[in-house]
C-alpha atoms as a PDB file:
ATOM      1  CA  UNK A   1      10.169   4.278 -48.210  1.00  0.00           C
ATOM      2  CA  UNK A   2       6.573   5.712 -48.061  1.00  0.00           C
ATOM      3  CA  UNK A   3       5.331   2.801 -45.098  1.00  0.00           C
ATOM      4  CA  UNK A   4       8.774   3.310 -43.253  1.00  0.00           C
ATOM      5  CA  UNK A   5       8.001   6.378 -42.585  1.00  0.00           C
ATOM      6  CA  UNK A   6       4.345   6.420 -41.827  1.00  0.00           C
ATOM      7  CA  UNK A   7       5.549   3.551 -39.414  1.00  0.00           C
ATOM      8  CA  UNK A   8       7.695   5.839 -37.521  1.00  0.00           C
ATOM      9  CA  UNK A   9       4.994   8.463 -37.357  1.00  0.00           C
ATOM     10  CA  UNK A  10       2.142   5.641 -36.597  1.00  0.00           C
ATOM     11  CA  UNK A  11       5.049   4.320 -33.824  1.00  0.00           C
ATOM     12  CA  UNK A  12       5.771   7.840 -32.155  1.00  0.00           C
ATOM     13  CA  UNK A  13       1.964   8.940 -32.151  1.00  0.00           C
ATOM     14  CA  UNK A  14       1.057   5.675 -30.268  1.00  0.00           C
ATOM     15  CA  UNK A  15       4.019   5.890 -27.628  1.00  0.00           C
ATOM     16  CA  UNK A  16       3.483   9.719 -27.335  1.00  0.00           C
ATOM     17  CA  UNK A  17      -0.485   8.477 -26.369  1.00  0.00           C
ATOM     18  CA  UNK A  18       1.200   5.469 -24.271  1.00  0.00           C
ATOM     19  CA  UNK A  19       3.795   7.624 -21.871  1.00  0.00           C
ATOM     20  CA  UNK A  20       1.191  10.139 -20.301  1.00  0.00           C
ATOM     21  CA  UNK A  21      -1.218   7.253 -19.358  1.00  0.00           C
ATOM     22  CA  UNK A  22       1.826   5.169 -17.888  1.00  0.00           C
ATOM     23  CA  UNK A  23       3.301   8.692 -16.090  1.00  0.00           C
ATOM     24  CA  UNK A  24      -0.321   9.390 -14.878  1.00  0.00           C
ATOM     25  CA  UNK A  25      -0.203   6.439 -12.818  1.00  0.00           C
ATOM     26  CA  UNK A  26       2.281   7.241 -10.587  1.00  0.00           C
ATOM     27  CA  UNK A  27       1.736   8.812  -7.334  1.00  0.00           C
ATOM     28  CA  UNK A  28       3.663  10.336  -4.136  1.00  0.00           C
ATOM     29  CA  UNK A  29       2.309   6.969  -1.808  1.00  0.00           C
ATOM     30  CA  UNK A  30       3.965   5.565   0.478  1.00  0.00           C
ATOM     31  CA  UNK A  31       6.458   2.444   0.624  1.00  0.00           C
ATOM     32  CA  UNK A  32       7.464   0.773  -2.314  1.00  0.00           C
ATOM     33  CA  UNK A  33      10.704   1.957  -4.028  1.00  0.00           C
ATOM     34  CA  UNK A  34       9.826   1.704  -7.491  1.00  0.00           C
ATOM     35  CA  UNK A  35       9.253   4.053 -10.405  1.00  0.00           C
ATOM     36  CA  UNK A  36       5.563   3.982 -10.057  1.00  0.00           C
ATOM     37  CA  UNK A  37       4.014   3.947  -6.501  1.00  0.00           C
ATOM     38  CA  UNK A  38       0.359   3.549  -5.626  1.00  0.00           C
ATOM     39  CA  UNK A  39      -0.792   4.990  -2.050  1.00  0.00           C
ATOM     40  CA  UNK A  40      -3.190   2.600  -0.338  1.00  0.00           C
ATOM     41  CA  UNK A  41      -5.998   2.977   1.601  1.00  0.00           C
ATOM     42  CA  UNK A  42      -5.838   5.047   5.180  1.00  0.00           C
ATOM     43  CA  UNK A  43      -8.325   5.050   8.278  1.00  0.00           C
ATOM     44  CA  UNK A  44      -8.346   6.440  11.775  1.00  0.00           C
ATOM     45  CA  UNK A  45      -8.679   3.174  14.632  1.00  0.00           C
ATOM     46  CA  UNK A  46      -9.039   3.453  18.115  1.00  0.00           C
ATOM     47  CA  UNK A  47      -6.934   0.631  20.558  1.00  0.00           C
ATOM     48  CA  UNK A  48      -4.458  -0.645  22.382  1.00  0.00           C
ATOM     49  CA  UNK A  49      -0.917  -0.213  20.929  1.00  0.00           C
ATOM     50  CA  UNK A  50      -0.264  -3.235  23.001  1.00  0.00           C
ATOM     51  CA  UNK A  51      -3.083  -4.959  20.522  1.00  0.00           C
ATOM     52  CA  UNK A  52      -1.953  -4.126  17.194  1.00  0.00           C
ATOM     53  CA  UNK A  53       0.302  -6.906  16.182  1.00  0.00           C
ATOM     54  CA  UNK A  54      -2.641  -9.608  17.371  1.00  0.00           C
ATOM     55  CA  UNK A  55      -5.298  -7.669  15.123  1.00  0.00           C
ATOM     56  CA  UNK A  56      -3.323  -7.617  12.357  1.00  0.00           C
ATOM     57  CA  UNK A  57      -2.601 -11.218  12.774  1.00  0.00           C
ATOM     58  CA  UNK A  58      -6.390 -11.901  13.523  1.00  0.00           C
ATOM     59  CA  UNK A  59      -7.446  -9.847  10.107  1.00  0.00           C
ATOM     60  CA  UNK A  60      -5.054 -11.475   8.307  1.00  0.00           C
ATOM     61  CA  UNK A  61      -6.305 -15.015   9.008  1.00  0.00           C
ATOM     62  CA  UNK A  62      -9.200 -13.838   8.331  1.00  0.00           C
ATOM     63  CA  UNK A  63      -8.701 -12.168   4.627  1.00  0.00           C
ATOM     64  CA  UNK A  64      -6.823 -15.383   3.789  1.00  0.00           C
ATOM     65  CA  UNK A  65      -3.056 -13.571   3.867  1.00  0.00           C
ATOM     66  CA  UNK A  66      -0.132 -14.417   6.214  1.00  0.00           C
ATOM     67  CA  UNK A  67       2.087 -11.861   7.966  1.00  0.00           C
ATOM     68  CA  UNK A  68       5.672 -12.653   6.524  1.00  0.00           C
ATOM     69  CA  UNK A  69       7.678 -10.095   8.512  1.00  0.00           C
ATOM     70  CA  UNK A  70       6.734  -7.182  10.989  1.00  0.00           C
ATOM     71  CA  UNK A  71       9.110  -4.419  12.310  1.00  0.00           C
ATOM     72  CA  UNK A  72       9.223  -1.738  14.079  1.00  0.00           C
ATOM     73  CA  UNK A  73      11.239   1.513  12.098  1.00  0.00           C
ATOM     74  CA  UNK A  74      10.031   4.274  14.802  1.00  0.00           C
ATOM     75  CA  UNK A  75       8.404   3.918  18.707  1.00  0.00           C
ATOM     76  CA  UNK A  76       5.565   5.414  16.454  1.00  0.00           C
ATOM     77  CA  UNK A  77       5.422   2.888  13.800  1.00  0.00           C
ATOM     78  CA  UNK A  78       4.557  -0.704  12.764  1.00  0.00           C
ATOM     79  CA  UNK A  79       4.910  -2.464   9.180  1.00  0.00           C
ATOM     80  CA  UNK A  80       3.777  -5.592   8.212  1.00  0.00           C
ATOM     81  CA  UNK A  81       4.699  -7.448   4.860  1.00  0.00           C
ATOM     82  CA  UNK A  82       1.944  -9.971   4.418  1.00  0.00           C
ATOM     83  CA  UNK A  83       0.950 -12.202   1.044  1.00  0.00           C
ATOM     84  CA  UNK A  84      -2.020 -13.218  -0.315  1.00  0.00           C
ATOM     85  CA  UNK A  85      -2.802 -16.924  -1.203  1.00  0.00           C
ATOM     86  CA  UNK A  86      -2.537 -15.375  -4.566  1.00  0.00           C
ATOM     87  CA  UNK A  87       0.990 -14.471  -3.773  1.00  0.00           C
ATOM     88  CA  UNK A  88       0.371 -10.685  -3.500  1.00  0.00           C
ATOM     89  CA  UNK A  89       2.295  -8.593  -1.012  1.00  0.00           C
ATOM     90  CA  UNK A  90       0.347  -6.725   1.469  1.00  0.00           C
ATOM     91  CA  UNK A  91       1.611  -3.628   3.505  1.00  0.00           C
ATOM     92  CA  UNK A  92       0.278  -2.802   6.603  1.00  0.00           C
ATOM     93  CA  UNK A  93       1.969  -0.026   8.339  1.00  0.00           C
ATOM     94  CA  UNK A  94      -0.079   1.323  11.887  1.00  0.00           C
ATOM     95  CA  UNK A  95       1.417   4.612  13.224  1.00  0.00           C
ATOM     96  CA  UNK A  96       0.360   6.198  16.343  1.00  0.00           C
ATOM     97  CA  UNK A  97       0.667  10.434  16.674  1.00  0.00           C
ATOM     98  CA  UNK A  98       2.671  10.372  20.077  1.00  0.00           C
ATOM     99  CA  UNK A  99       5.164   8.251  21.308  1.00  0.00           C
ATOM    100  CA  UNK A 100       4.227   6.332  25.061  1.00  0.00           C
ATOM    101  CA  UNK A 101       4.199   7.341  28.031  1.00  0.00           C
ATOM    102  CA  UNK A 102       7.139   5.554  30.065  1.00  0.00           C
ATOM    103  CA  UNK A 103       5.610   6.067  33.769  1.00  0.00           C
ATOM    104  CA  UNK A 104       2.491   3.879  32.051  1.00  0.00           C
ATOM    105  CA  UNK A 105       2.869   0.169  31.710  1.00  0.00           C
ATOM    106  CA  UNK A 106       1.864  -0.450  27.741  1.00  0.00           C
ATOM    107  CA  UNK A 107      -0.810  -2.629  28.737  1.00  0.00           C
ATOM    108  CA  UNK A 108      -2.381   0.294  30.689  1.00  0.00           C
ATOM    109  CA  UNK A 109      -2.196   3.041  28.429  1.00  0.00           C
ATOM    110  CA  UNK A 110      -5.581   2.563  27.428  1.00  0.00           C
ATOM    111  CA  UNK A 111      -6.734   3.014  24.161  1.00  0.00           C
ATOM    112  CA  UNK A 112      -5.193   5.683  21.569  1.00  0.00           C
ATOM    113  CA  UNK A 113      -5.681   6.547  18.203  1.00  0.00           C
ATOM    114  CA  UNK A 114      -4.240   4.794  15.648  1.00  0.00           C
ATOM    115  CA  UNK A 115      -3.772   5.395  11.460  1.00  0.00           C
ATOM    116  CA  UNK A 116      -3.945   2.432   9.482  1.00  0.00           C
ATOM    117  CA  UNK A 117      -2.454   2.493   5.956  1.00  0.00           C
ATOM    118  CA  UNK A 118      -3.262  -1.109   4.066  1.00  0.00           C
ATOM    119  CA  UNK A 119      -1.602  -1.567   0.403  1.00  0.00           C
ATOM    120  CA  UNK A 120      -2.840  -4.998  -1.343  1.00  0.00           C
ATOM    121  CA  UNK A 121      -0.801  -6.376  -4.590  1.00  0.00           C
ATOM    122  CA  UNK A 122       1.489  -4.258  -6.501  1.00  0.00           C
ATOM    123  CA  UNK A 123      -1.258  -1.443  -7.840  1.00  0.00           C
ATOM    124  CA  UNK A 124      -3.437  -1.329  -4.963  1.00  0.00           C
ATOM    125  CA  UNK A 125      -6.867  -2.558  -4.325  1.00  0.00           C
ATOM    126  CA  UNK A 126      -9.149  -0.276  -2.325  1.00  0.00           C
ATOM    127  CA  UNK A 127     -12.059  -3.108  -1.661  1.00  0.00           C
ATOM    128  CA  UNK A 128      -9.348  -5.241  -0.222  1.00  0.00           C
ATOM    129  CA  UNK A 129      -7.100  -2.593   1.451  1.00  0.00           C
ATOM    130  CA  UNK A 130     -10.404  -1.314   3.265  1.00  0.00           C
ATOM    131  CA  UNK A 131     -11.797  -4.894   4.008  1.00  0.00           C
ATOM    132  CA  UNK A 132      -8.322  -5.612   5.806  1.00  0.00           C
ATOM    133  CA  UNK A 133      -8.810  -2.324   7.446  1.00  0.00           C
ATOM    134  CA  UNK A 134     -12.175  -2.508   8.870  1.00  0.00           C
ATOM    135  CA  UNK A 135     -11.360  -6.437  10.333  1.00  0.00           C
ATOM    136  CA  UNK A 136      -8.028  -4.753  12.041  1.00  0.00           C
ATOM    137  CA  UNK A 137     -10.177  -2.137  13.270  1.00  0.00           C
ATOM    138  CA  UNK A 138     -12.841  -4.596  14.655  1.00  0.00           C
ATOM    139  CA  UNK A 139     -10.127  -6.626  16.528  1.00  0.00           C
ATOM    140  CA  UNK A 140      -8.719  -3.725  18.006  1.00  0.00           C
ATOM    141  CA  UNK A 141     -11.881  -2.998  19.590  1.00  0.00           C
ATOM    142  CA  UNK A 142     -12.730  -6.452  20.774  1.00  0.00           C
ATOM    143  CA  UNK A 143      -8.729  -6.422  22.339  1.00  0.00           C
ATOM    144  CA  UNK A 144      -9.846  -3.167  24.352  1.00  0.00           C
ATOM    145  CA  UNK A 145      -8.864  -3.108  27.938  1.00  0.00           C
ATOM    146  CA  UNK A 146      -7.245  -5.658  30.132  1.00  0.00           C
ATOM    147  CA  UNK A 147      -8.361  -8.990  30.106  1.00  0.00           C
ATOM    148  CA  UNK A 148     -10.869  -8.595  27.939  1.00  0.00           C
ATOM    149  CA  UNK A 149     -10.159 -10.657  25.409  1.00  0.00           C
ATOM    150  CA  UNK A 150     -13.265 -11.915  22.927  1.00  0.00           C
ATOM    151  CA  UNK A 151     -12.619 -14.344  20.780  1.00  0.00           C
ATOM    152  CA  UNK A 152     -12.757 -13.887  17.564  1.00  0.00           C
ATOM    153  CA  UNK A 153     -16.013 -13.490  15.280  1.00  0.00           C
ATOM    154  CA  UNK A 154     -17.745 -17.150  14.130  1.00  0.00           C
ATOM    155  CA  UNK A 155     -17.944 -15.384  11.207  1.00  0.00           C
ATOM    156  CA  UNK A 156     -14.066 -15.548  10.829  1.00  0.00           C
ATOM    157  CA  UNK A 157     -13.462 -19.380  11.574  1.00  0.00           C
ATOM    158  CA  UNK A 158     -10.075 -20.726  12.253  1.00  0.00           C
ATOM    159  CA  UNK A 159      -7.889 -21.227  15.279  1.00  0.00           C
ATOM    160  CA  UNK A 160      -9.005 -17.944  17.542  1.00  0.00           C
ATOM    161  CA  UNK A 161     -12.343 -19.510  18.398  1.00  0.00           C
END
């Protein structure tokens, strides 16, 4: 009777050490509809909104990731559900503070600023998330203007050059 109950005590003391560590993990992030959310990383960009959907293309090829789907849930807002060729989901959601102007054409609104909020695999991955970043970033600037267009880095290989 003695070890049944020391078990019990033994049992409760390890999941009352267990719960705060699993509780501390969660966060108020954003996407994901689980229990326990993780909020990625978030930079400021400067670009075309015209341009976002080929930089995050661009990085993605790049990083080695594919964009699955991409949608539009606002004027203000662009998500992208991308894996890994580890078969980790990526989010990649680009908002922009004020919606366009409708007397512009898009392609001549000239560059805005943009937030950039990159999630990689289930718990995050802030090397990754700001990697993925910094690419979308550079290809925004390289998209810049009208006609334009560089191709993309050496450094980055693959169909763009």
């Amino acid at each position: 009777m003695r070890g049944i109950s020391s078990s019990l005590v033994l049992g409760s003391f390890v999941i009352g050490l267990f719960l705060p560590t699993v509780t501390g993990c969660s966060s108020s992030g954003s996407g994901g509809s689980g229990l326990f959310t993780i909020q990625g990383t978030s930079s400021l960009a400067t670009g075309d909104w015209a341009d976002v959907n080929a930089a995050v293309l661009a990085a993605a090829q790049h990083r080695e990731m594919v964009v699955e789907t991409e949608s539009q849930p606002d004027p203000k807002t662009l998500e992208f559900n991308l894996l890994t060729v580890r078969s980790e989901p990526v989010t990649v959601i680009v908002t922009r503070k004020s919606l366009a102007d409708q007397s512009v054409r898009m392609s001549q609104e000239g560059p805005i600023a943009l937030n950039i909020e990159v999630k990689v695999g289930r718990f995050g991955d802030s090397k990754r998330e700001q990697e993925l970043i910094d690419d979308i970033r550079t290809r925004l600037g390289d998209l810049v203007g009208s006609f334009t267009t560089k191709p993309l880095p050496a450094s980055w290989g693959g169909w763009g050059n």
